[in-house]
C-alpha atoms as a PDB file:
ATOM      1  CA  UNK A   1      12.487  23.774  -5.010  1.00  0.00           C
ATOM      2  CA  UNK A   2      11.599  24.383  -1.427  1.00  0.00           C
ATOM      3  CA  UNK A   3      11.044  28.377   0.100  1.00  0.00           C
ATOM      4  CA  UNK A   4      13.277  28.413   3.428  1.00  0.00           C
ATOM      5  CA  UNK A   5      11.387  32.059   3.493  1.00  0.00           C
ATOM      6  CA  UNK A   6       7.732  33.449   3.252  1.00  0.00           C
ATOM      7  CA  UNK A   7       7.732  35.342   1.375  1.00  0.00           C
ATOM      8  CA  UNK A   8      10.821  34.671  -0.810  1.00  0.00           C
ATOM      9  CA  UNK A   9      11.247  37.426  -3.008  1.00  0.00           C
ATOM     10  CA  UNK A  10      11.900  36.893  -6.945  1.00  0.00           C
ATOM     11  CA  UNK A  11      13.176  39.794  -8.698  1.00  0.00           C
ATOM     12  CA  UNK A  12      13.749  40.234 -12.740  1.00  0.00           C
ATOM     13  CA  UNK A  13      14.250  43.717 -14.421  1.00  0.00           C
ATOM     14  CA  UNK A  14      14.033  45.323 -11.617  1.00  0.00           C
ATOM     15  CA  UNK A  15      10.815  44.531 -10.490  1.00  0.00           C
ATOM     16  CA  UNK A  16      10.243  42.347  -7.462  1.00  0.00           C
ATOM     17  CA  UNK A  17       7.545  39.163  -6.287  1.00  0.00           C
ATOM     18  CA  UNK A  18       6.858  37.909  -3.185  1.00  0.00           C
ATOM     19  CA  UNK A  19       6.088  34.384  -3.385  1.00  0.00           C
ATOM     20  CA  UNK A  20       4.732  32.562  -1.124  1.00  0.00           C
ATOM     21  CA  UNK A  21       4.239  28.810  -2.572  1.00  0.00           C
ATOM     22  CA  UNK A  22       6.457  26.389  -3.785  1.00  0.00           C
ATOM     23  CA  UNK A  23       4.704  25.900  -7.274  1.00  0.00           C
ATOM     24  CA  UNK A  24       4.578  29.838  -7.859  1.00  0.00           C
ATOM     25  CA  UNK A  25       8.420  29.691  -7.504  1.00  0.00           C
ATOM     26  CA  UNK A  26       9.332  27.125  -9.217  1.00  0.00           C
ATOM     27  CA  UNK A  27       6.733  29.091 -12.232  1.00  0.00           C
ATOM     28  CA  UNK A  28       8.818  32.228 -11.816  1.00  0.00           C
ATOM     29  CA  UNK A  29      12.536  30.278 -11.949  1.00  0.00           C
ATOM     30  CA  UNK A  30      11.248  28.633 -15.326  1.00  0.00           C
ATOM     31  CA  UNK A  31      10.432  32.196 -16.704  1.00  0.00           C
ATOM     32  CA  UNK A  32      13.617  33.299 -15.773  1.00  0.00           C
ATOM     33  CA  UNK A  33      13.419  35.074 -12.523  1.00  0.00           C
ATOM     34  CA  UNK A  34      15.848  34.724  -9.421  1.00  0.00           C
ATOM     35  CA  UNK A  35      15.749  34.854  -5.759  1.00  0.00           C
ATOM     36  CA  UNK A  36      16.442  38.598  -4.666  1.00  0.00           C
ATOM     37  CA  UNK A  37      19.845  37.452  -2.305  1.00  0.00           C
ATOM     38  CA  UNK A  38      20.823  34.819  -5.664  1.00  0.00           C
ATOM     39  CA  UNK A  39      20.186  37.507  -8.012  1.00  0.00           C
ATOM     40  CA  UNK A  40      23.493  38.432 -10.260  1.00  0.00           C
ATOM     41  CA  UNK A  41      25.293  41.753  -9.735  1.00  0.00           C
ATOM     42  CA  UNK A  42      24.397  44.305 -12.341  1.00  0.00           C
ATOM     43  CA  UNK A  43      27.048  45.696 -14.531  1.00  0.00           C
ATOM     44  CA  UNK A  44      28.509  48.965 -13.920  1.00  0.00           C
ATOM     45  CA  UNK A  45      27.409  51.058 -16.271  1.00  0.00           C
ATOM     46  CA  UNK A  46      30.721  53.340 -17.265  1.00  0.00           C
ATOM     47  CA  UNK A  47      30.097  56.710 -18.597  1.00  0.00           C
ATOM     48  CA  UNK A  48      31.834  57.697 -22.116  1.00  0.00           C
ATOM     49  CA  UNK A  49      34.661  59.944 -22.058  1.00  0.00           C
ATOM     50  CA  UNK A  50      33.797  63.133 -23.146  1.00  0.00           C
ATOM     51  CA  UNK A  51      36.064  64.961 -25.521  1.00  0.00           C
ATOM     52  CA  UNK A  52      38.349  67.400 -24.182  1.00  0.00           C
ATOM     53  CA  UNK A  53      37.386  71.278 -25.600  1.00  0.00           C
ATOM     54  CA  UNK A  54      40.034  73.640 -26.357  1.00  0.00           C
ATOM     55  CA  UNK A  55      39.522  76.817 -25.522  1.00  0.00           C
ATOM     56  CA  UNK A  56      38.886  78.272 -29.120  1.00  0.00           C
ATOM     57  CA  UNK A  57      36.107  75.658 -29.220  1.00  0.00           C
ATOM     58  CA  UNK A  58      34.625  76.747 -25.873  1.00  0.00           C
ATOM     59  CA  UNK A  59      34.222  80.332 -27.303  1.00  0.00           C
ATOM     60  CA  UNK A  60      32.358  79.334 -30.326  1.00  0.00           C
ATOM     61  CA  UNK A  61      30.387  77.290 -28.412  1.00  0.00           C
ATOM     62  CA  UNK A  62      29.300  80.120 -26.037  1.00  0.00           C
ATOM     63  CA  UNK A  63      29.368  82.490 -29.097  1.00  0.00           C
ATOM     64  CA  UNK A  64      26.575  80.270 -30.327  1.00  0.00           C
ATOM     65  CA  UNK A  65      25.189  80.177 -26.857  1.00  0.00           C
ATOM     66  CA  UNK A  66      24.709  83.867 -26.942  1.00  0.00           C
ATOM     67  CA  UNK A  67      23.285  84.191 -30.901  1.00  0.00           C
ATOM     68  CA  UNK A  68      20.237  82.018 -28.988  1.00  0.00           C
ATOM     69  CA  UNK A  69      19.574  84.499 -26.387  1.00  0.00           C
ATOM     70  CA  UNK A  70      17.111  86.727 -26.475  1.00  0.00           C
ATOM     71  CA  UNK A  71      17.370  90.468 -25.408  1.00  0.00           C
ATOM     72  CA  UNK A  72      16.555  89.964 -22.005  1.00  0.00           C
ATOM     73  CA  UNK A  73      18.957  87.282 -21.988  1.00  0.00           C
ATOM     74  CA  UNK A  74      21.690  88.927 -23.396  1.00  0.00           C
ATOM     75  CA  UNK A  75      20.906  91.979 -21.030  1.00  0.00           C
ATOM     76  CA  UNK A  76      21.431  89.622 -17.877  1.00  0.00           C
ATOM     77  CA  UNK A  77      24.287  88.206 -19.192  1.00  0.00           C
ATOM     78  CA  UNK A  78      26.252  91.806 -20.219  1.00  0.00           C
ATOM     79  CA  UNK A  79      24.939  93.431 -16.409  1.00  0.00           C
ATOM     80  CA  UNK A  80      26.203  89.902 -14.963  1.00  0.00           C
ATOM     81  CA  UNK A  81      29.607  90.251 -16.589  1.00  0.00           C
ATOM     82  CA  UNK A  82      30.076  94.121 -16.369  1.00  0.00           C
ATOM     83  CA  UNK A  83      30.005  94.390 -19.977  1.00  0.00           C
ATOM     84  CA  UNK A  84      29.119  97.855 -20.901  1.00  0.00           C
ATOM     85  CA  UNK A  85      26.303  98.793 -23.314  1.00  0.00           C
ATOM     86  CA  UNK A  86      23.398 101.351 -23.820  1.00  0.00           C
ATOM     87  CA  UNK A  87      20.051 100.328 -22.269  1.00  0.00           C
ATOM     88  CA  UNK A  88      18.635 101.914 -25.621  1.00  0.00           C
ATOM     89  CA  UNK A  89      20.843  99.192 -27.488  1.00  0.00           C
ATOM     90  CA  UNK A  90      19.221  96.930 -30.093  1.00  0.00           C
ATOM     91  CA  UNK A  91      19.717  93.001 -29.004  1.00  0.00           C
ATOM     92  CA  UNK A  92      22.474  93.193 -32.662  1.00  0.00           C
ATOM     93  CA  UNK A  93      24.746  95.910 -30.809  1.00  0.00           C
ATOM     94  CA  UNK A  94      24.017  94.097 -27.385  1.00  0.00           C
ATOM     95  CA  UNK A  95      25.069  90.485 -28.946  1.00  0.00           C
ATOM     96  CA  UNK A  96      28.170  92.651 -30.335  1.00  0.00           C
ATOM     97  CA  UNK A  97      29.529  93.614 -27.093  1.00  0.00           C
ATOM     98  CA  UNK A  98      28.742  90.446 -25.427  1.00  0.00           C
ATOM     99  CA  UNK A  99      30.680  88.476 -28.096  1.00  0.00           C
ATOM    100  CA  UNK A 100      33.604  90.857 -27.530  1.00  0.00           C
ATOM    101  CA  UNK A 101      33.836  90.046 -24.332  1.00  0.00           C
ATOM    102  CA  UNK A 102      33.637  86.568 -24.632  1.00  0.00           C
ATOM    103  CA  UNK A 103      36.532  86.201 -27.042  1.00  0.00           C
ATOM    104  CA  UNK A 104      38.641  88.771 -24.969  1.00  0.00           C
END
């Protein structure tokens, strides 16, 4: 193997050499690294298909969203969604009204 380039660069895993000398390329090639412009295109990585949610499914899901909150949370959320409620409420009779709303 002779370098047409100095530096040629070797890449493998993502990481990449320059390499100046003949001997330290042919050392590379034996342990399996390539020439950057040689180097094999990557497969595309394709992203699963996510499930599609009914609706019934996306209430529970926010139902359970909401039984996480705490008060403060559940107070943003109710003044964010004009859901009406006593600023004296307890976070139970908050969560109440903001579940209400959320299945309709």
């Amino acid at each position: 193997m002779h370098l047409k380039n100095r530096p040629t660069y070797f890449v493998k895993n993502g990481i990449r050499k320059p390499v100046y000398y003949t001997v330290d390329a042919r050392q590379l090639t034996e342990e399996g690294w390539v020439i950057e412009q040689e180097e094999k295109p990557t497969a595309k990585i394709v992203e699963p298909k996510q499930p599609e949610v009914t609706e019934e499914e996306e209430s529970t899901d926010e139902e359970e969203s909401l039984d996480d909150m705490t008060r403060a949370e559940l107070i943003d959320f109710a003044t964010a969604n004009d859901i009406d409620f006593k600023s004296s409420a307890s976070k139970a009779e908050i969560l109440e009204a903001c579940k209400e709303f959320v299945n309709g």
